[in-house]
N, C-alpha and C. Protein backbone atom coordinates (compact mmCIF):
# COMPACT_ATOMS: atom_id res chain seq x y z
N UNK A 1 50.63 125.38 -3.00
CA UNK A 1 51.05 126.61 -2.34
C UNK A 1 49.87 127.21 -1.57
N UNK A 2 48.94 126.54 -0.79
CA UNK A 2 47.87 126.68 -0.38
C UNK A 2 47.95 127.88 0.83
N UNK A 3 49.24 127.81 1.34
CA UNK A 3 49.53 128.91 2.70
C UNK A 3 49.97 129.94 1.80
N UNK A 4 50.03 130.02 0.92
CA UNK A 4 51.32 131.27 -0.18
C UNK A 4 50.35 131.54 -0.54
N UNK A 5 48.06 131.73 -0.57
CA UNK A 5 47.85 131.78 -1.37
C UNK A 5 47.07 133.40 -1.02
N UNK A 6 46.70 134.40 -1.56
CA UNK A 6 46.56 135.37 -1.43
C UNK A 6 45.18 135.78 -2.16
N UNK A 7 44.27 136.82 -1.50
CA UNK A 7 43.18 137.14 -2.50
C UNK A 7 43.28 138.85 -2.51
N UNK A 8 43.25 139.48 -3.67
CA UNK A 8 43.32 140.91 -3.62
C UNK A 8 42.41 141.81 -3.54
N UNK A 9 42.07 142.02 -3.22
CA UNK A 9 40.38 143.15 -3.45
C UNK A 9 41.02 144.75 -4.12
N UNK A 10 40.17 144.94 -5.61
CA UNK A 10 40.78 145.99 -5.89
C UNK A 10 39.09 146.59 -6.52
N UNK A 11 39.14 147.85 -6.67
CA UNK A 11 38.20 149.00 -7.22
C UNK A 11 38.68 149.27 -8.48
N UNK A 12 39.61 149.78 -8.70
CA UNK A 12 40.13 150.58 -10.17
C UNK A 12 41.34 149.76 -10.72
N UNK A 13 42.22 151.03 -10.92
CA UNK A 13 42.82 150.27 -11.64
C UNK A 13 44.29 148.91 -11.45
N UNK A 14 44.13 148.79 -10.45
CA UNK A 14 45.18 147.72 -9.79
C UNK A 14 46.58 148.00 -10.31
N UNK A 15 47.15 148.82 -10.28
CA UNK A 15 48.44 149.05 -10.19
C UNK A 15 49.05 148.12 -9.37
N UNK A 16 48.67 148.00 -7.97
CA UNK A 16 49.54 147.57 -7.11
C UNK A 16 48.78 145.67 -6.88
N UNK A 17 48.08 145.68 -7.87
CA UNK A 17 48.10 143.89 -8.44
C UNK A 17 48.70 143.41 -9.05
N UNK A 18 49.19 144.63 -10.19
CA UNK A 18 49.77 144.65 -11.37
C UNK A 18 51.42 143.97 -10.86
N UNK A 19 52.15 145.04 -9.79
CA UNK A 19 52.57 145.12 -8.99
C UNK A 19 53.24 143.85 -7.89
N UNK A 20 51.94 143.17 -7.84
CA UNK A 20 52.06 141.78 -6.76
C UNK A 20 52.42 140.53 -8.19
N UNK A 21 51.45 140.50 -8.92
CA UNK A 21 51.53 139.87 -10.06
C UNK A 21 53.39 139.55 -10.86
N UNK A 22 53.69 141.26 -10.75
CA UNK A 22 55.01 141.03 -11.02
C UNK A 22 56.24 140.10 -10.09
N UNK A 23 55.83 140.91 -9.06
CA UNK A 23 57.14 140.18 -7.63
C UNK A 23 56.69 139.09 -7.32
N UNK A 24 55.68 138.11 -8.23
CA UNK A 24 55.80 136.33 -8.51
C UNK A 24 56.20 136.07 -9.19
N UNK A 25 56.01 137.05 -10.42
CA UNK A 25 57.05 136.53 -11.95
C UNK A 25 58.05 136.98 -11.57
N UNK A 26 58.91 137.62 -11.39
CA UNK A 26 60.04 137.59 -11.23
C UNK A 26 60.61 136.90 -10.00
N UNK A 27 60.05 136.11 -8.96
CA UNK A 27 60.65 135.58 -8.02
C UNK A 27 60.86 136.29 -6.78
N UNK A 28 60.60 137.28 -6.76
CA UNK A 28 61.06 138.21 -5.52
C UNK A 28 59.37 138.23 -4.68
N UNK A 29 58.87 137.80 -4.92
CA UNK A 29 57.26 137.26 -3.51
C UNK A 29 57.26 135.58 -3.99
N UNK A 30 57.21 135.20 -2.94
CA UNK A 30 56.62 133.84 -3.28
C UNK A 30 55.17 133.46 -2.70
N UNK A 31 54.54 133.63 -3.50
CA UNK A 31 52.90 133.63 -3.53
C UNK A 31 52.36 133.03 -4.61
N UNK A 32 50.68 133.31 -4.56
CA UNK A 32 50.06 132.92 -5.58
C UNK A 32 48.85 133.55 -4.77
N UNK A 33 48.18 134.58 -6.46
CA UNK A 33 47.32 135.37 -5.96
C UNK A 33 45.95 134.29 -6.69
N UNK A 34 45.66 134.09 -5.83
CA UNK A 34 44.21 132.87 -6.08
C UNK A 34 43.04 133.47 -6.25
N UNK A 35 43.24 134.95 -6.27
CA UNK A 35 41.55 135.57 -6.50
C UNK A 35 41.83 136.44 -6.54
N UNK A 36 40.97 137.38 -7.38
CA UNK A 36 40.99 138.85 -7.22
C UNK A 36 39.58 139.41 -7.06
N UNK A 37 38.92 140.16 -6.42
CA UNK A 37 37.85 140.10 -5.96
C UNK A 37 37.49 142.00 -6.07
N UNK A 38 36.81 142.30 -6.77
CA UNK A 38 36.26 144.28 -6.63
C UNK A 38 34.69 143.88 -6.77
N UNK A 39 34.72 145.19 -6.36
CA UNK A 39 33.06 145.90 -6.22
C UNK A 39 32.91 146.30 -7.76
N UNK A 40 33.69 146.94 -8.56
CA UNK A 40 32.83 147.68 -9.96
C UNK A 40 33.30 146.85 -10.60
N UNK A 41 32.26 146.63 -11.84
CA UNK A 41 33.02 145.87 -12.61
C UNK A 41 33.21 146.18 -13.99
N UNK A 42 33.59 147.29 -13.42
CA UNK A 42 34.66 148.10 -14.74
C UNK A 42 36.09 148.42 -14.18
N UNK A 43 36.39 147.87 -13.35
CA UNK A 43 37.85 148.01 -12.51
C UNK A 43 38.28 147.17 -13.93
N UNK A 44 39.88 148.03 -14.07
CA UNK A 44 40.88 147.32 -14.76
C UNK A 44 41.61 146.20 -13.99
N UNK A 45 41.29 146.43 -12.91
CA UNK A 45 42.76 144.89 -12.53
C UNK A 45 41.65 144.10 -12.26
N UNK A 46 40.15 143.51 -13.06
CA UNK A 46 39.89 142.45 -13.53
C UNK A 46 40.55 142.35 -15.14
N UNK A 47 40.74 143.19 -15.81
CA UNK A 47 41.48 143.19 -17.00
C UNK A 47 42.93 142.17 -16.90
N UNK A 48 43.49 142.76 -15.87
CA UNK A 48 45.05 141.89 -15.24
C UNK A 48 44.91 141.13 -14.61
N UNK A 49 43.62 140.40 -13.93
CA UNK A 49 43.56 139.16 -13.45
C UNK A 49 43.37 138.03 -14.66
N UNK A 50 42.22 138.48 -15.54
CA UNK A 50 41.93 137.55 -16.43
C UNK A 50 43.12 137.38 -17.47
N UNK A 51 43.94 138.51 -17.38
CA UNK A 51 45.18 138.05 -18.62
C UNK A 51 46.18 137.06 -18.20
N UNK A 52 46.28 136.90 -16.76
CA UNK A 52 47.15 135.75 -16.33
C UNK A 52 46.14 134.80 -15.81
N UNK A 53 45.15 134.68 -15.73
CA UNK A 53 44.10 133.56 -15.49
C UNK A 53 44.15 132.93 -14.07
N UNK A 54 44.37 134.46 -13.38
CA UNK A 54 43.73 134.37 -11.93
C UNK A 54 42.12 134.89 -11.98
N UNK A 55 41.25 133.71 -11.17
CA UNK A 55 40.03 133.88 -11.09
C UNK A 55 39.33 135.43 -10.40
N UNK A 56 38.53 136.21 -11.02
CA UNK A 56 38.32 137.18 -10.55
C UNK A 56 36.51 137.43 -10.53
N UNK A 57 36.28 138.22 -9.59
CA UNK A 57 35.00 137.86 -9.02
C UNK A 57 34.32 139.41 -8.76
N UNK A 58 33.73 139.97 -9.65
CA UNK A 58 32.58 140.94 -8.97
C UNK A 58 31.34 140.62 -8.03
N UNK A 59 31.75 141.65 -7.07
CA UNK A 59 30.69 141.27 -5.69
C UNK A 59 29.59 142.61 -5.89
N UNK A 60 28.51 143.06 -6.71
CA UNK A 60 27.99 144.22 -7.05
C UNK A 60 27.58 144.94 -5.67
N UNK A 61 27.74 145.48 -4.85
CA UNK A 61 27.05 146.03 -3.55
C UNK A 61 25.76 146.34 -3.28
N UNK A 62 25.18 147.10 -4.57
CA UNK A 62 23.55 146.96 -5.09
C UNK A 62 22.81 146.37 -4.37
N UNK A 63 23.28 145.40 -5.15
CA UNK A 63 22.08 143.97 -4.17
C UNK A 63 22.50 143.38 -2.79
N UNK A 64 23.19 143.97 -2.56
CA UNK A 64 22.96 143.57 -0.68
C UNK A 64 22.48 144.52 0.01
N UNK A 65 22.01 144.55 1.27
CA UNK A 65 21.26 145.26 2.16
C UNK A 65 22.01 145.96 2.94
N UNK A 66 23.72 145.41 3.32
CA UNK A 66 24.28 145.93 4.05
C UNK A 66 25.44 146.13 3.47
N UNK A 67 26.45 146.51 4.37
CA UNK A 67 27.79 146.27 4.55
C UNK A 67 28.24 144.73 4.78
N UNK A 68 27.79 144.14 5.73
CA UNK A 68 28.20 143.08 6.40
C UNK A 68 27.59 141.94 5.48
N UNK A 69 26.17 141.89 4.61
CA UNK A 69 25.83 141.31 3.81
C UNK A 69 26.55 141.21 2.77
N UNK A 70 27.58 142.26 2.36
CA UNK A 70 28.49 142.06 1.31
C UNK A 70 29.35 141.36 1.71
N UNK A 71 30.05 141.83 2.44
CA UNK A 71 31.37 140.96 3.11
C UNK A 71 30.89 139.36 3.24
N UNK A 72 29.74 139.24 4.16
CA UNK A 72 29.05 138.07 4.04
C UNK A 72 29.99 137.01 2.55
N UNK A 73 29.16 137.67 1.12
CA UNK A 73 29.30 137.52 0.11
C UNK A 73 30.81 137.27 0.04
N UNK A 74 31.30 138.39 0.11
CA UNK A 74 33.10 138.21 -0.22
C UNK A 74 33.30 137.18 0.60
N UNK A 75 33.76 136.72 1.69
CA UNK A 75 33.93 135.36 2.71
C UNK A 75 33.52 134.43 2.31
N UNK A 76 32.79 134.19 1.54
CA UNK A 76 32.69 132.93 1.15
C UNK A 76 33.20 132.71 -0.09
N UNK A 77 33.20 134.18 -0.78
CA UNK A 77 34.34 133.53 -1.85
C UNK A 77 35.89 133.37 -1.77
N UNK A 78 36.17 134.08 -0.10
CA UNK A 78 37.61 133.84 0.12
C UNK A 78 37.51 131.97 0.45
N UNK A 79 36.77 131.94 1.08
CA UNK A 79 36.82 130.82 1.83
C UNK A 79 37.08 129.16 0.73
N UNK A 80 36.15 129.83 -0.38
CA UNK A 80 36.04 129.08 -1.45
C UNK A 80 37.40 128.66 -2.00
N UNK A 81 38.39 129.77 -2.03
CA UNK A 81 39.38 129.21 -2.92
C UNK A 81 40.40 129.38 -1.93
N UNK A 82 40.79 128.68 -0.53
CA UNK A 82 41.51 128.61 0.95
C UNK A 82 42.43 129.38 0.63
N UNK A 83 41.60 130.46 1.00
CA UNK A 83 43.01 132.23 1.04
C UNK A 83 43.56 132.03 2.32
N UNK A 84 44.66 132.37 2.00
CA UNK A 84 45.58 132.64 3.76
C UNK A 84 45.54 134.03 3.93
N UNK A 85 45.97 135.12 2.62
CA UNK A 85 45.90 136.44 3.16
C UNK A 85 45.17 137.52 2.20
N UNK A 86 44.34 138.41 2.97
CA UNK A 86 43.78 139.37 1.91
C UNK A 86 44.51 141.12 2.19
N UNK A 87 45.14 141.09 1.04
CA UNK A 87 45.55 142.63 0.29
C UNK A 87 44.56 143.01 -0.26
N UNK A 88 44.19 144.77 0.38
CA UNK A 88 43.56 145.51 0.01
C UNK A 88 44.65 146.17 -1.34
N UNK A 89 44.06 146.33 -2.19
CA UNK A 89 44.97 147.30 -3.58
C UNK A 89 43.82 148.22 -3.76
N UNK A 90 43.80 149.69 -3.43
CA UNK A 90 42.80 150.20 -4.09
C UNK A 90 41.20 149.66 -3.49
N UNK A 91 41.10 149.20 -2.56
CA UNK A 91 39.56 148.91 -2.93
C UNK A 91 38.75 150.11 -2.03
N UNK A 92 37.63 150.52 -2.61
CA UNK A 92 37.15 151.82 -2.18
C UNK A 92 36.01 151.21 -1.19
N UNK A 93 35.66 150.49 -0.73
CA UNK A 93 34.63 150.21 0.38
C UNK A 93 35.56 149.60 1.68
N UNK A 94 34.86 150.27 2.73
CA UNK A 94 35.51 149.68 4.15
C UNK A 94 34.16 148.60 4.32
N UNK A 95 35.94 147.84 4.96
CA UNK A 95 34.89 146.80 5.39
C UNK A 95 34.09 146.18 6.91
N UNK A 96 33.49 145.95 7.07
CA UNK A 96 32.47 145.81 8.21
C UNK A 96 32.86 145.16 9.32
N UNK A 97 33.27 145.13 10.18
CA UNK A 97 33.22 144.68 11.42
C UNK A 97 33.65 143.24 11.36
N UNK A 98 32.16 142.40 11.24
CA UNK A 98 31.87 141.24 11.18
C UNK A 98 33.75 140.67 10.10
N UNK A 99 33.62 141.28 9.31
CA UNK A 99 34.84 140.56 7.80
C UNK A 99 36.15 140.90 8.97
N UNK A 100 36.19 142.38 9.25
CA UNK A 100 37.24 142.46 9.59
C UNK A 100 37.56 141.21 11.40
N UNK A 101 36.84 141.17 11.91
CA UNK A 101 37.46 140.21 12.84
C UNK A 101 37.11 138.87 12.59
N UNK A 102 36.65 138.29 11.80
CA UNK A 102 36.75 136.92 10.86
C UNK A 102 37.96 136.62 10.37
N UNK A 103 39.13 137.75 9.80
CA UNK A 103 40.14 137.67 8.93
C UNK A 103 41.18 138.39 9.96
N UNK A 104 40.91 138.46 11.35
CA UNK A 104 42.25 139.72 12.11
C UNK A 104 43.41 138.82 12.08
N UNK A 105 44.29 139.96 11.38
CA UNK A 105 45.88 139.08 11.28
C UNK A 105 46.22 138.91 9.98
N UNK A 106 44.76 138.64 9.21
CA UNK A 106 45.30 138.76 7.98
C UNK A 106 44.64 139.18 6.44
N UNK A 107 44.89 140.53 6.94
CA UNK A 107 43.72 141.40 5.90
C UNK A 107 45.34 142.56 6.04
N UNK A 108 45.81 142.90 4.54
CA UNK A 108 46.74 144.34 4.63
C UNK A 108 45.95 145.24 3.64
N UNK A 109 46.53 146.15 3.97
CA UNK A 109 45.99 147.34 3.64
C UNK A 109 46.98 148.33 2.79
N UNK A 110 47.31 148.96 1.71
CA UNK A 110 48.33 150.26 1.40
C UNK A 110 47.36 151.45 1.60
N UNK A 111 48.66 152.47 2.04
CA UNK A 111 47.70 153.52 2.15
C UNK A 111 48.97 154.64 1.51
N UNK A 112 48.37 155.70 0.83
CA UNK A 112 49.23 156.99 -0.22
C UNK A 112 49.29 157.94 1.62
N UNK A 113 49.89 157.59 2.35
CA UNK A 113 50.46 158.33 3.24
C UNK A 113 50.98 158.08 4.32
N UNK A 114 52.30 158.44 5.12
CA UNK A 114 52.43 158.38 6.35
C UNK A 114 51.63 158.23 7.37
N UNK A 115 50.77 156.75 7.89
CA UNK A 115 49.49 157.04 8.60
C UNK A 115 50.51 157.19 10.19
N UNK A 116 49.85 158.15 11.00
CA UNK A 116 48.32 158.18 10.85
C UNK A 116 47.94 159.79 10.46
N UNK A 117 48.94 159.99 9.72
CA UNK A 117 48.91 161.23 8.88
C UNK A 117 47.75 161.37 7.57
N UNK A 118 47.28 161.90 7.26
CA UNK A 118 46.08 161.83 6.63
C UNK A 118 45.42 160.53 6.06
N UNK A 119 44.92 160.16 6.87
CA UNK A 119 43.81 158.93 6.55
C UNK A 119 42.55 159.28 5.71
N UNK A 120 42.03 158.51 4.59
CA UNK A 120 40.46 158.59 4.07
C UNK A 120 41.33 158.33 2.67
N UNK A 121 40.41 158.54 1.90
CA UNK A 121 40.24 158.59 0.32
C UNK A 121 41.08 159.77 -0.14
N UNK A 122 41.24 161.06 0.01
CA UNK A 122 42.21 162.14 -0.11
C UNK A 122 43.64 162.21 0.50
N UNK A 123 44.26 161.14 0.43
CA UNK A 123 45.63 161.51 0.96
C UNK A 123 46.67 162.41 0.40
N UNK A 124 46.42 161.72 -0.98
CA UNK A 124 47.61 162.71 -1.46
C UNK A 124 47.49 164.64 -1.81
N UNK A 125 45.92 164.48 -1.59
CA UNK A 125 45.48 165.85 -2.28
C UNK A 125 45.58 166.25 -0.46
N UNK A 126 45.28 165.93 0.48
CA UNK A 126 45.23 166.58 2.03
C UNK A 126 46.96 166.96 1.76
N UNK A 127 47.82 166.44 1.54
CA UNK A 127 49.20 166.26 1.86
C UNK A 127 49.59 167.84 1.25
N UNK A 128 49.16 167.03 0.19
CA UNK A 128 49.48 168.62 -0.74
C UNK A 128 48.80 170.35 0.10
N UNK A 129 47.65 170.29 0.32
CA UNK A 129 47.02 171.23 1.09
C UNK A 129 47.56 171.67 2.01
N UNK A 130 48.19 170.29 3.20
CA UNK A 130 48.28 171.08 4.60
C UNK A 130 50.00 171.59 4.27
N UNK A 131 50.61 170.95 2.79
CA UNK A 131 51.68 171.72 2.83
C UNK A 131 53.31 171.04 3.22
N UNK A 132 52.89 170.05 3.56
CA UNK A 132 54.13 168.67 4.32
C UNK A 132 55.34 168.53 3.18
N UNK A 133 56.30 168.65 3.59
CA UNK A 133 57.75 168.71 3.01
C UNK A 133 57.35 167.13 2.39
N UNK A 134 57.39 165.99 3.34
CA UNK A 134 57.22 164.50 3.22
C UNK A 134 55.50 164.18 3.56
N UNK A 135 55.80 163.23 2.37
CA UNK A 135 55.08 162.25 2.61
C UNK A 135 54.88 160.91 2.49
N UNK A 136 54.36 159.88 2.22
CA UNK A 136 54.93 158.55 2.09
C UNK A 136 53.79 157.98 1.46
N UNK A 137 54.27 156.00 1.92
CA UNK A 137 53.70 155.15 1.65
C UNK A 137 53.02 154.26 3.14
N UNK A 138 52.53 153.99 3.78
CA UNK A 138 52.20 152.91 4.76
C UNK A 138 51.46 151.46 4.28
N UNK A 139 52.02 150.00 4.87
CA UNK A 139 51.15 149.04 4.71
C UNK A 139 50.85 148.94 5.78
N UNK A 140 50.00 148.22 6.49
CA UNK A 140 49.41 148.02 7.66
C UNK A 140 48.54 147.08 7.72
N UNK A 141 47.96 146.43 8.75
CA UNK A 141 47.06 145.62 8.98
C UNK A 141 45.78 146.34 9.53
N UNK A 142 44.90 145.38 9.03
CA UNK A 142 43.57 146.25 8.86
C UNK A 142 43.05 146.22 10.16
N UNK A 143 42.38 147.18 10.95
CA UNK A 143 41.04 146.94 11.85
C UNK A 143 40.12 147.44 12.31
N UNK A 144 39.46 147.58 12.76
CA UNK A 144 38.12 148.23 12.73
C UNK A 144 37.90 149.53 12.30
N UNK A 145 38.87 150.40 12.53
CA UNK A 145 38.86 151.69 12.07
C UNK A 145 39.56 151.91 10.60
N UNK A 146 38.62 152.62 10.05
CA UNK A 146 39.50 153.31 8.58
C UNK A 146 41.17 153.62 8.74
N UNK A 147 42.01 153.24 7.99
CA UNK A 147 42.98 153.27 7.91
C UNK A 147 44.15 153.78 8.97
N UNK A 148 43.67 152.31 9.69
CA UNK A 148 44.31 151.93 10.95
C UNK A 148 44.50 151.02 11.27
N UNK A 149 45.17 150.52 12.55
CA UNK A 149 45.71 149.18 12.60
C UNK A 149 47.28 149.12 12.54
N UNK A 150 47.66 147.36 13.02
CA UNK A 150 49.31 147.92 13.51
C UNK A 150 50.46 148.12 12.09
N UNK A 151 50.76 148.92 12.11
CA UNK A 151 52.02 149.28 11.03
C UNK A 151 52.79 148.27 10.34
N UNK A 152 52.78 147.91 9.18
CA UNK A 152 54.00 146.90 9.00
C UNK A 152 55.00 147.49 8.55
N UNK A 153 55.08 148.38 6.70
CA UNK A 153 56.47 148.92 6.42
C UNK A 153 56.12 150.37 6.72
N UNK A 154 56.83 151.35 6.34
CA UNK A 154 56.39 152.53 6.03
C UNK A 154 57.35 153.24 5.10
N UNK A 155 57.74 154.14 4.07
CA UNK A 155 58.51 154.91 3.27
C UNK A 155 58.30 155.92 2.98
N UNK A 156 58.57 156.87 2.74
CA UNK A 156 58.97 158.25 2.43
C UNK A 156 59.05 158.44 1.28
N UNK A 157 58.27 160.03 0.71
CA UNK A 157 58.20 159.90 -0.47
C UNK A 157 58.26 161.92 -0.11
N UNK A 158 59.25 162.82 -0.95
CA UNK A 158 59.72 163.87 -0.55
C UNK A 158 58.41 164.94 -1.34
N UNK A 159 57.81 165.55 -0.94
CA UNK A 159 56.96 166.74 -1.82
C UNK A 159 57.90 167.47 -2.12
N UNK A 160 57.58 167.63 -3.92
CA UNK A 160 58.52 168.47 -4.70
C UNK A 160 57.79 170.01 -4.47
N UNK A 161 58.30 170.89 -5.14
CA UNK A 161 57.71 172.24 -4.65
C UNK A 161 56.62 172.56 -5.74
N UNK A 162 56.52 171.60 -7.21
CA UNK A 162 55.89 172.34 -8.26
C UNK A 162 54.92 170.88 -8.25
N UNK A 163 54.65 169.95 -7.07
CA UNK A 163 53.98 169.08 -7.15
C UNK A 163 52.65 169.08 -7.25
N UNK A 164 52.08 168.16 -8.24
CA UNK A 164 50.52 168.14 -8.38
C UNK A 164 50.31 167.03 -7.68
N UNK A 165 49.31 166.37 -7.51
CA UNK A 165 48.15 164.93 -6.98
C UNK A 165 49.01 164.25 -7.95
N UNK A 166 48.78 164.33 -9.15
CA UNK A 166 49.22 163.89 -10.36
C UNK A 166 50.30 163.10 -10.35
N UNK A 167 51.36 164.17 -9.95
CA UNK A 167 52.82 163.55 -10.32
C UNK A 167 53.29 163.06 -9.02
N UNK A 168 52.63 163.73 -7.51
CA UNK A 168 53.46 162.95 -6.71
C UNK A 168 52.82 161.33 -6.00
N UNK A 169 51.26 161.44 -6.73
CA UNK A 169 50.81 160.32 -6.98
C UNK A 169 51.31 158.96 -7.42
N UNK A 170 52.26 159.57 -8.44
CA UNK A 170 53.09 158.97 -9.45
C UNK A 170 54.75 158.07 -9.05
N UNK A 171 54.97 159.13 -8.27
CA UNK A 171 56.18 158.73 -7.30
C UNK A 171 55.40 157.98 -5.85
N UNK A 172 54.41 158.22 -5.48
CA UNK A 172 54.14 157.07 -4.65
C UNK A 172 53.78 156.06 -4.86
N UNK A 173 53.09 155.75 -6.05
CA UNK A 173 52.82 154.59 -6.45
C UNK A 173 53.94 153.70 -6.72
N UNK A 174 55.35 154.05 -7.63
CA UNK A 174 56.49 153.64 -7.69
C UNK A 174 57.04 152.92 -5.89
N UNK A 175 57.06 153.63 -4.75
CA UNK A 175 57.17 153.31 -3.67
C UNK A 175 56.58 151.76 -3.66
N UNK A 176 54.86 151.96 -3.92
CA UNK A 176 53.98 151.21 -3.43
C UNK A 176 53.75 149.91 -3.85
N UNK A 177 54.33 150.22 -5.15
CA UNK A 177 55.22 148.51 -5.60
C UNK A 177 56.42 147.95 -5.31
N UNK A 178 57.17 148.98 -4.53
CA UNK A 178 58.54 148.16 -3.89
C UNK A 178 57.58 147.50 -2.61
N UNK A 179 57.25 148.40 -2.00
CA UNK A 179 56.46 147.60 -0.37
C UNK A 179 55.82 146.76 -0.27
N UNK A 180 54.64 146.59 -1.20
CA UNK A 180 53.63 145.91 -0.64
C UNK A 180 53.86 144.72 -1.11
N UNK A 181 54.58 144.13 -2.26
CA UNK A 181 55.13 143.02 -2.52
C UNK A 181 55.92 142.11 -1.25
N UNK A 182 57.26 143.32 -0.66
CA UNK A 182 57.77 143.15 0.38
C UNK A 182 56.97 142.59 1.92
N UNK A 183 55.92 143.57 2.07
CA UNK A 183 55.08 143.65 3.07
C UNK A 183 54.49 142.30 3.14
N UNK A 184 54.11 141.58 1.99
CA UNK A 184 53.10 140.62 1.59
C UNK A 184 54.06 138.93 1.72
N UNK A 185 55.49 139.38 1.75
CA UNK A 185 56.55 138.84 1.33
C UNK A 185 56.68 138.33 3.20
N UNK A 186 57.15 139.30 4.10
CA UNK A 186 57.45 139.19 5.83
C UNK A 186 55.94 138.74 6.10
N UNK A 187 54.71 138.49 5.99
CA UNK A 187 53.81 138.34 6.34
C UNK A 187 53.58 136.33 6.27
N UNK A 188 53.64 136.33 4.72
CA UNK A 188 53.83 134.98 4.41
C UNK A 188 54.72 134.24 4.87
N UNK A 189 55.89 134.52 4.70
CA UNK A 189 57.13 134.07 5.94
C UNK A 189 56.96 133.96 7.35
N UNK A 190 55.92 134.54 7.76
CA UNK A 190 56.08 134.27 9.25
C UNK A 190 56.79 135.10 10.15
N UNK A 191 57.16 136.77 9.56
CA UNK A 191 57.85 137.25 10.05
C UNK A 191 57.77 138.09 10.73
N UNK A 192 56.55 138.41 10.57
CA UNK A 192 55.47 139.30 11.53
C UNK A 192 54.69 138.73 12.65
């Protein structure tokens, strides 16, 4: 399944590996996630890689000099185990230039909002602030700019009135495992 084969890059806690992991066991993605790849290595979804005995790989950032020296690093461990596509889940470093047009076409991305409605690390807490009835889920393809690039799904997710970060966090994440399975699903197919 060498074209089906997928590498994830995650930071914390991989929900949405957890997530991809599932929509193979149950049949609804046909993939195979061949790596899982984070920066800390106290992220839990190396916890959920090693319990199904997908290979997982801390890249420490520390010891490189750059940005692009890391990526450097990551690329060759995509390269190592012939990834066709890399899902971002969670991972908290952008990546550099050099990675991103090495991989254009096939690097996705989730993001906790209607882009290009609040982009960065604070989506759901901006959402909440500026006050938005809706807000959503976006996958997208990655490119040079922070959470941007061309659109693949997008969904809607309604702000309740007594909503915290917390709970409507909670309901987007639910979203973010119907999509990105999906997303990951039209990509591999050829349908994009």
């Amino acid at each position: 399944m060498k074209d089906r084969s997928i590498a994830v890059f995650c930071s914390g806690q991989g929900t949405n590996l957890q997530a991809i992991l599932d929509a193979i066991r149950r049949r609804r993605l046909r993939a195979r996630v061949a790596l899982v790849v984070s920066d800390n290595p106290k992220a839990y979804a190396l916890v959920r890689a090693h319990a199904v005995k997908v290979p997982a790989v801390v890249i420490d950032p520390r010891r490189f000099p750059s940005r692009e020296a890391f990526d450097r690093a990551a690329a060759r461990i995509v390269e190592a185990h012939k990834v066709r596509l890399i899902a971002l889940a969670g991972f908290m470093r952008i990546l550099s230039p050099w990675f991103v047009r090495r991989y254009a076409g096939r690097i996705l991305n989730i993001h906790p909002a209607l882009l290009p409605a609040f982009p960065g690390s604070h989506a759901v807490r901006d959402a909440l602030r500026y006050g938005v009835k809706v807000t959503g889920v976006t996958v997208h393809f990655v490119d040079e700019q922070v959470d941007h690039g061309p659109i693949l799904l997008q969904g809607p997710v309604p702000v309740r009135k007594n909503d915290t970060e917390e709970s409507l966090l909670k309901r987007i994440h639910r979203l973010e495992h119907r999509l990105y399975p999906q997303a990951i699903q039209e990509v591999l197919n050829g349908r994009v």
